[in-house]
Protein backbone atom coordinates (compact mmCIF):
# COMPACT_ATOMS: atom_id res chain seq x y z
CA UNK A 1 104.37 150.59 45.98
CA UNK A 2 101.51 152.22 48.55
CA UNK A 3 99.54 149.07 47.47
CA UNK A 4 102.29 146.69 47.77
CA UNK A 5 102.98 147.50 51.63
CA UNK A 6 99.04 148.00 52.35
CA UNK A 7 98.91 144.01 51.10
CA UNK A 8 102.18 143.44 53.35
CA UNK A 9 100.72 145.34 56.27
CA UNK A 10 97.03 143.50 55.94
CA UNK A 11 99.05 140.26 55.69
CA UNK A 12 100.62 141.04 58.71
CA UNK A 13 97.11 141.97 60.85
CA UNK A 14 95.83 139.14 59.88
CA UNK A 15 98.71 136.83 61.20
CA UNK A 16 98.53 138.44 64.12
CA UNK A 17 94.73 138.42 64.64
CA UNK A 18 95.17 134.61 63.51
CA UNK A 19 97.60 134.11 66.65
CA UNK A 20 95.63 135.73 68.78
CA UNK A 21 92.77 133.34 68.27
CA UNK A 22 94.81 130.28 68.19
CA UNK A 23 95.82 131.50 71.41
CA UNK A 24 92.46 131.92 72.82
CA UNK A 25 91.15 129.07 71.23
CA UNK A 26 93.97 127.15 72.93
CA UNK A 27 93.56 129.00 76.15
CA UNK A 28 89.49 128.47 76.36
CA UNK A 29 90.31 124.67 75.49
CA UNK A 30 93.03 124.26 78.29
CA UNK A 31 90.27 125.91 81.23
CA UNK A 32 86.99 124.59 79.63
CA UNK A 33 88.71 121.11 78.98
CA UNK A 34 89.72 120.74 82.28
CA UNK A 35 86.79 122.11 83.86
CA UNK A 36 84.47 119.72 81.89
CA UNK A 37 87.11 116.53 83.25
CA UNK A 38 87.37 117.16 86.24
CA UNK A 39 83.60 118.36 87.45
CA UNK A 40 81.32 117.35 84.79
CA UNK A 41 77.57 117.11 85.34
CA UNK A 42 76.37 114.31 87.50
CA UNK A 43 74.44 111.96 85.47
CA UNK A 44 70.67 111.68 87.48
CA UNK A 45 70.43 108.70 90.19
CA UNK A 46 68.09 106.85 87.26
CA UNK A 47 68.16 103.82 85.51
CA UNK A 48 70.43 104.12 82.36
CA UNK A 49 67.94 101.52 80.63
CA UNK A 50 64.26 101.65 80.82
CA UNK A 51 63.22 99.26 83.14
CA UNK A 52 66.53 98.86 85.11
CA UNK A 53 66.59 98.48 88.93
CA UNK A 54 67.28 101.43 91.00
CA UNK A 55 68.16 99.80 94.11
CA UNK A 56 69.64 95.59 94.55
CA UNK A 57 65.79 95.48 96.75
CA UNK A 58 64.05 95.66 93.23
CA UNK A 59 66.35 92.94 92.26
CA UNK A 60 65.31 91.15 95.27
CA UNK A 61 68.79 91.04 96.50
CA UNK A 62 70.10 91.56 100.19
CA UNK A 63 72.03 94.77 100.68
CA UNK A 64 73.21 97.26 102.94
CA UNK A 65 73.76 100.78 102.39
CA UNK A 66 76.98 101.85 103.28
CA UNK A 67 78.83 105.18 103.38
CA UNK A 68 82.82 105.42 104.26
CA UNK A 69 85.49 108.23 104.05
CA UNK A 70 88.88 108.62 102.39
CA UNK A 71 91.81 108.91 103.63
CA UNK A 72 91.49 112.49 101.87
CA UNK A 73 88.23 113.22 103.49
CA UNK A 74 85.70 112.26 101.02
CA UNK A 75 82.90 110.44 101.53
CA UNK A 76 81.63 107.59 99.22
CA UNK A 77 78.38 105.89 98.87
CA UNK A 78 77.56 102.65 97.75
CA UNK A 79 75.57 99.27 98.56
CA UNK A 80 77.49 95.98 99.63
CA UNK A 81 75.13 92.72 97.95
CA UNK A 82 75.53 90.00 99.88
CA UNK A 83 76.83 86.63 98.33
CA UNK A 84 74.20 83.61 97.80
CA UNK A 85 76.13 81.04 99.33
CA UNK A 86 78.76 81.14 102.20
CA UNK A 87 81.90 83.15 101.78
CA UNK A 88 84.52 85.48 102.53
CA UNK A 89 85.38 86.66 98.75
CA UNK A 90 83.92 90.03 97.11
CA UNK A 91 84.28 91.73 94.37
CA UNK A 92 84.89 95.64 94.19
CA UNK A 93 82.66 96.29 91.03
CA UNK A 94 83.59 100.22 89.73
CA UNK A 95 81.69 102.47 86.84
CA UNK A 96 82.95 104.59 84.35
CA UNK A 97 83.69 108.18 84.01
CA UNK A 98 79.71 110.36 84.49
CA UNK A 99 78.11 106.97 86.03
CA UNK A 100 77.32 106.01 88.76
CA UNK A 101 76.70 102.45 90.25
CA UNK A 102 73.18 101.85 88.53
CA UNK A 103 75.07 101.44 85.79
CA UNK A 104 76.51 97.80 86.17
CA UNK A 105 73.37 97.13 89.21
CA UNK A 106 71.01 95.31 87.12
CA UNK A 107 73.58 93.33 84.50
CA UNK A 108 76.46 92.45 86.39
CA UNK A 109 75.40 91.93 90.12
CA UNK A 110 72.91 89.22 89.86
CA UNK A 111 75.74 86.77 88.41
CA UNK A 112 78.50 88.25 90.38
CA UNK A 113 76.59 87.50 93.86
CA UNK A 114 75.98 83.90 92.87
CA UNK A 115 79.80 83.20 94.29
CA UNK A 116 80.63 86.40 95.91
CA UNK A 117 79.42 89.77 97.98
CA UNK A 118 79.60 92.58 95.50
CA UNK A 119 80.33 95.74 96.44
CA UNK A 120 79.04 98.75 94.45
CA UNK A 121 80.18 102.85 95.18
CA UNK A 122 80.15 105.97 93.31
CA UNK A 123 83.59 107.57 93.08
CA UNK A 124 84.30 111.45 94.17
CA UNK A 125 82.25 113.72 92.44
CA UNK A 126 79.61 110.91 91.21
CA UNK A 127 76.77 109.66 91.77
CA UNK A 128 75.25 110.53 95.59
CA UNK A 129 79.13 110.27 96.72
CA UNK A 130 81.12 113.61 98.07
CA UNK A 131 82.16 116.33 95.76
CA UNK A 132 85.90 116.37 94.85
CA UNK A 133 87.45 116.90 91.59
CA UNK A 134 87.83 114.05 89.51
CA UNK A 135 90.98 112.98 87.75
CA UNK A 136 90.68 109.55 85.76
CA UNK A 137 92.38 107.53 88.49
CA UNK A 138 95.28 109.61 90.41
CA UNK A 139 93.06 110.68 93.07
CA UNK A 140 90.49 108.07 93.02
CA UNK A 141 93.04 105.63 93.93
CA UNK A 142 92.01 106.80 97.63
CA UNK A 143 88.39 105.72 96.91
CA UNK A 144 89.52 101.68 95.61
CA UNK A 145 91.83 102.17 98.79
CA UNK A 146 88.85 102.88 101.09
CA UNK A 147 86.48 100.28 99.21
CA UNK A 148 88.83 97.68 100.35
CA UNK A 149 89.57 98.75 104.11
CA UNK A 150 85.31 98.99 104.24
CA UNK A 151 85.62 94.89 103.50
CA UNK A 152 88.52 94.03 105.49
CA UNK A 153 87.14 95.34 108.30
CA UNK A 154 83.81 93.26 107.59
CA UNK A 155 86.05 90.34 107.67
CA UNK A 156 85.47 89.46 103.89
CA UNK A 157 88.81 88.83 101.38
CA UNK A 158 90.10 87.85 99.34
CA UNK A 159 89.17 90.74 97.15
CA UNK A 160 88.81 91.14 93.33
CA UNK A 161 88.73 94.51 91.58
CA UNK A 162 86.34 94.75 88.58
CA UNK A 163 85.89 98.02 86.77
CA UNK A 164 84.41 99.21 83.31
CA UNK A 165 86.08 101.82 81.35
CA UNK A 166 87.28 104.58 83.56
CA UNK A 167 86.64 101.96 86.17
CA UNK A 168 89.03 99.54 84.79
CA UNK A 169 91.85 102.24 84.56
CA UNK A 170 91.12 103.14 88.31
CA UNK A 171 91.55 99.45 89.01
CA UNK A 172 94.82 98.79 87.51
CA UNK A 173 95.93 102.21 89.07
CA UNK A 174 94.90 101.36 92.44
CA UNK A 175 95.75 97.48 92.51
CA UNK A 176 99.51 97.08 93.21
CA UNK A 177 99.01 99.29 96.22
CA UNK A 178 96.28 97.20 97.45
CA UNK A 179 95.89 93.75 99.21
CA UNK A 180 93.50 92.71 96.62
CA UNK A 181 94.24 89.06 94.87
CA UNK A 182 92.64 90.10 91.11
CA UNK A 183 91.91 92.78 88.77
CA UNK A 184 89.10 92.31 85.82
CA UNK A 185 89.67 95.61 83.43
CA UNK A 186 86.81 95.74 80.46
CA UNK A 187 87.44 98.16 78.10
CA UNK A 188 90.66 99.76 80.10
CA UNK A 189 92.37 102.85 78.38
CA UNK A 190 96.59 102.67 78.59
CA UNK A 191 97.15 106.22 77.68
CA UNK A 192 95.08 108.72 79.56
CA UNK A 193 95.14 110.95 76.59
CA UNK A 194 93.82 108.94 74.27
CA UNK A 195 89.98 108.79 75.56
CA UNK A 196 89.98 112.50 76.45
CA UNK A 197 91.18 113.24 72.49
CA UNK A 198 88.36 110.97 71.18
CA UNK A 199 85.85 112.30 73.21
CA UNK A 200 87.25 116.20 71.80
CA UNK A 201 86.92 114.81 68.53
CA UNK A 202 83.13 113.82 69.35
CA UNK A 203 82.66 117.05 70.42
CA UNK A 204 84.33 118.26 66.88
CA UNK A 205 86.82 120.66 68.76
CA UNK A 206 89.98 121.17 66.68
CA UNK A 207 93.49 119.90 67.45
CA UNK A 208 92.25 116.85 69.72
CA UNK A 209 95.43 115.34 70.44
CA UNK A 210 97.30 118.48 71.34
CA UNK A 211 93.82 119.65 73.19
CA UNK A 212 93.96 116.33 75.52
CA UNK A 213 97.66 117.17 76.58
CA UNK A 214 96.97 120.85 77.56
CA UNK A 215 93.75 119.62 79.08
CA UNK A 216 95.95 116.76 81.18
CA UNK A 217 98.29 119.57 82.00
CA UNK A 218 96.18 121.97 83.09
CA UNK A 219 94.16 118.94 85.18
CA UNK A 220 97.55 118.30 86.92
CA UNK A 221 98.39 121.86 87.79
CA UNK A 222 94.75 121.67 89.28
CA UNK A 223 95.47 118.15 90.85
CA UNK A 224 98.60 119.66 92.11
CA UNK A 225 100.05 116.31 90.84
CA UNK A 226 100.55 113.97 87.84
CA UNK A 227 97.58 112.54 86.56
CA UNK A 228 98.79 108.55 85.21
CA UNK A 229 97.99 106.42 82.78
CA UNK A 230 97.18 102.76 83.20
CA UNK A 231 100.48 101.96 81.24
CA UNK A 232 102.41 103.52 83.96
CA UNK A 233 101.46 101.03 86.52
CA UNK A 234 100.25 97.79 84.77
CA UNK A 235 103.67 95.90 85.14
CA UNK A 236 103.12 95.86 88.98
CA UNK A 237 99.86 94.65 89.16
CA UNK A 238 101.59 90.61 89.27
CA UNK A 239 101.73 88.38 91.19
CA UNK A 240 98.07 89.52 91.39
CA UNK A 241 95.86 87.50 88.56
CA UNK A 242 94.75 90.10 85.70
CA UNK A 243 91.89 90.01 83.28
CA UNK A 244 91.64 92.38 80.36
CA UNK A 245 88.74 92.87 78.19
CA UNK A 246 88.31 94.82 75.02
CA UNK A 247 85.01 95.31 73.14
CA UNK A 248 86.90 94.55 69.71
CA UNK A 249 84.90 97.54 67.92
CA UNK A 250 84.90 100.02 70.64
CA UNK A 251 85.48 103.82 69.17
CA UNK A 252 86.07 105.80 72.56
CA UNK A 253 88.97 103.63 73.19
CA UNK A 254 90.51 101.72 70.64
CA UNK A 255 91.09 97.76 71.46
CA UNK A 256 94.87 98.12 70.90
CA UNK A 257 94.59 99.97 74.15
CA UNK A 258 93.43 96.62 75.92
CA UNK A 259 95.86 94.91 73.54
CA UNK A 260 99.30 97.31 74.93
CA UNK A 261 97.97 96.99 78.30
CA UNK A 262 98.13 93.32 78.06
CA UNK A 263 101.68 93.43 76.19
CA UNK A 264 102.72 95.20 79.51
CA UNK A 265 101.82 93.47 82.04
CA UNK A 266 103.21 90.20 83.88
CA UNK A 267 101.79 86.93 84.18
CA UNK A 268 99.50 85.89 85.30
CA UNK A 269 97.33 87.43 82.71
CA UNK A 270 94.35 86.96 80.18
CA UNK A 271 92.89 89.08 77.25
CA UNK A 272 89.50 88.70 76.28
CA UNK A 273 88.57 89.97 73.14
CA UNK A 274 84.63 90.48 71.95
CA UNK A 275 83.65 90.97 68.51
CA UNK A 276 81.27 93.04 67.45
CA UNK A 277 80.65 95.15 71.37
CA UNK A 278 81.12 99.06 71.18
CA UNK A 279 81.42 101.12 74.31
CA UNK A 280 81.17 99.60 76.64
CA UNK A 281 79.15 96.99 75.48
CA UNK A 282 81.35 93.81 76.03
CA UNK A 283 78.73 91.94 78.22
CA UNK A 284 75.54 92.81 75.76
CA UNK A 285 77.81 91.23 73.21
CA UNK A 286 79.49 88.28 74.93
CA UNK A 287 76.38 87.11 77.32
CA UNK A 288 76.96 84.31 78.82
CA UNK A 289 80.47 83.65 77.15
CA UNK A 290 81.15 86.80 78.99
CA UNK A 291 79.93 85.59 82.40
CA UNK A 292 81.41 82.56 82.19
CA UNK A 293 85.05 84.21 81.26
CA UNK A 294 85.20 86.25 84.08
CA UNK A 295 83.71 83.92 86.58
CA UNK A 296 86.56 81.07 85.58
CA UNK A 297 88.80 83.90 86.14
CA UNK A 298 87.56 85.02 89.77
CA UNK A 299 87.23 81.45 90.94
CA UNK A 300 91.52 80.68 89.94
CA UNK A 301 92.42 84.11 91.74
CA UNK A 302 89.93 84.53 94.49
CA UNK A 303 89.31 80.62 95.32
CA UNK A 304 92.29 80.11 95.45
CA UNK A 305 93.52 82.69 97.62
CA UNK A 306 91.01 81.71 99.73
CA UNK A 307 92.33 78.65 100.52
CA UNK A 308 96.17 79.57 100.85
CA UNK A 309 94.56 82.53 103.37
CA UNK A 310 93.91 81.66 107.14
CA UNK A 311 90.37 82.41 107.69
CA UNK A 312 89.59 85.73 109.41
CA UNK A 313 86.42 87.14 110.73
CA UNK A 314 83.44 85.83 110.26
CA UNK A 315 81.15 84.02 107.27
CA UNK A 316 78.32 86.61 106.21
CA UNK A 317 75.59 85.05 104.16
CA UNK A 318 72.14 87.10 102.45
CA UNK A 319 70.79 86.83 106.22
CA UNK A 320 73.52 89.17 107.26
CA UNK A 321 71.78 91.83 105.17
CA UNK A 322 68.38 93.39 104.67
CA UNK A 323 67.20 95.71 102.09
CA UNK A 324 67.89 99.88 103.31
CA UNK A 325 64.65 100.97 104.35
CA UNK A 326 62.51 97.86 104.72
């Protein structure tokens, strides 16, 4: 009988000891989660592949330097290319979540400013831009907003949006808000949760789905707001044109992301699809398929807007720029 309730009464410690770490496993989760979204390191201000430019001058490209503030008091940094030929159209080109805009420099701006001025910034809390804590798209909403006024008021627009990963959520977040005529999203996420759980489940923590909810949670208390998802605003991005790309065999976010994101939103749209490209790896893969793709797509939204637009400002061309520093 003694023995019998000595079982019953270990039992019971160790249900409660049990609880107790759950608990503080679920606790250190919800802080350290949050903590690691919403400030993680800054990658370095280096070339993510050996040999990569680190400025558009090593690319022979003419730039300017350029530094603007939110509306929420942050400042950005960032380099506006200047277009080959004549024109008013740019492109907003945004990097994914611990970039920064060396990341896309030396494989996406040389093609881009063949047809239009290309502006590149790092978002709150990357990169050499202003400290703030980062949340996936709610806040950096601001940062796309400012992006845009810093063109308008250089006389240049229409305006595309083009982001990668994190980027492309930020741009479908930010675009029905914005006067911008196009989006181009590669390897966008609908569901906020669902990179944050892959990336716990990289990091072999426990419970990943239920760990990316308390982390969201505890990121919105923090916020002091709701962090979105993609999915939440998609529907409004028409009658603005919308290009969606998903690396078919991406495993940080799943193509059936790309796939409900596209399901959800309004004509006009595209989907673009690449086999074989990982994360985010849809331009290694498709090349000049790639290139071509988007470039079709920027020359029905932007050209076009162009035209229907009264011209405003004035044309700037390369010899509006010069490399910072020379």
């Amino acid at each position: 009988m003694a023995g019998e309730r000595s079982r019953r009464g270990l039992l019971a410690w160790l249900g409660r000891a049990l609880g107790a770490l759950t608990a503080a496993y679920v606790a250190f989760l919800t802080v350290e989660g949050s903590r690691r979204l919403m400030r993680p390191p800054r990658r370095p201000f280096l070339p993510f592949v050996e040999g990569d430019a680190l400025t558009p001058a090593e690319l022979g490209l003419p730039y300017e330097e350029v530094r603007f503030t939110t509306d929420d008091g942050v400042t950005l940094s960032g380099w506006l290319v200047a277009a080959r030929h004549e024109t008013r159209s740019a492109v907003i080109l945004m990097h994914g979540f611990s970039w920064n805009r060396l990341g896309e420099l030396s494989a996406f701006v040389p093609w881009l400013r063949e047809h239009y001025h290309v502006l590149q910034f790092d978002f709150r809390g990357h990169g050499t831009s202003g400290d703030a804590d980062i949340t996936l798209g709610t806040a950096e909403r601001h940062d796309v907003a400012a992006a845009v006024r810093l063109l308008e008021g250089r006389g240049l627009g229409p305006i595309a949006l083009m982001g990668m990963s994190m980027g492309a959520a930020i741009a479908i977040l930010a675009a029905p808000d914005l006067p911008v005529a196009a989006v181009v999203a590669d390897a966008p996420y609908a569901d906020l949760h669902h990179p944050i759980a892959n990336r716990m489940r990289e990091w072999h923590y426990p419970l990943a789905g239920l760990g990316s909810r308390l982390i969201v949670a505890a990121a919105s208390v923090r916020a002091r707001t709701r962090l979105l998802s993609p999915i939440d605003r998609v529907a409004d991005i028409a009658p603005r044109g919308l290009l969606i790309i998903a690396p078919r065999e991406d495993r940080l976010i799943d193509h059936s992301q790309a796939l409900r994101l596209y399901a959800a939103a309004h004509e006009p749209k595209e989907l673009y699809v690449v086999p074989g490209a990982g994360h985010p790896e849809a331009h290694a893969f498709g090349g000049a398929d790639y290139e071509a793709r988007v470039l079709g797509f920027l020359e029905r939204h932007l050209d076009g807007a162009s035209h229907r637009s009264e011209p405003h400002g004035r044309l700037y061309t390369g010899a509006d720029f010069s490399p910072a520093g020379s």
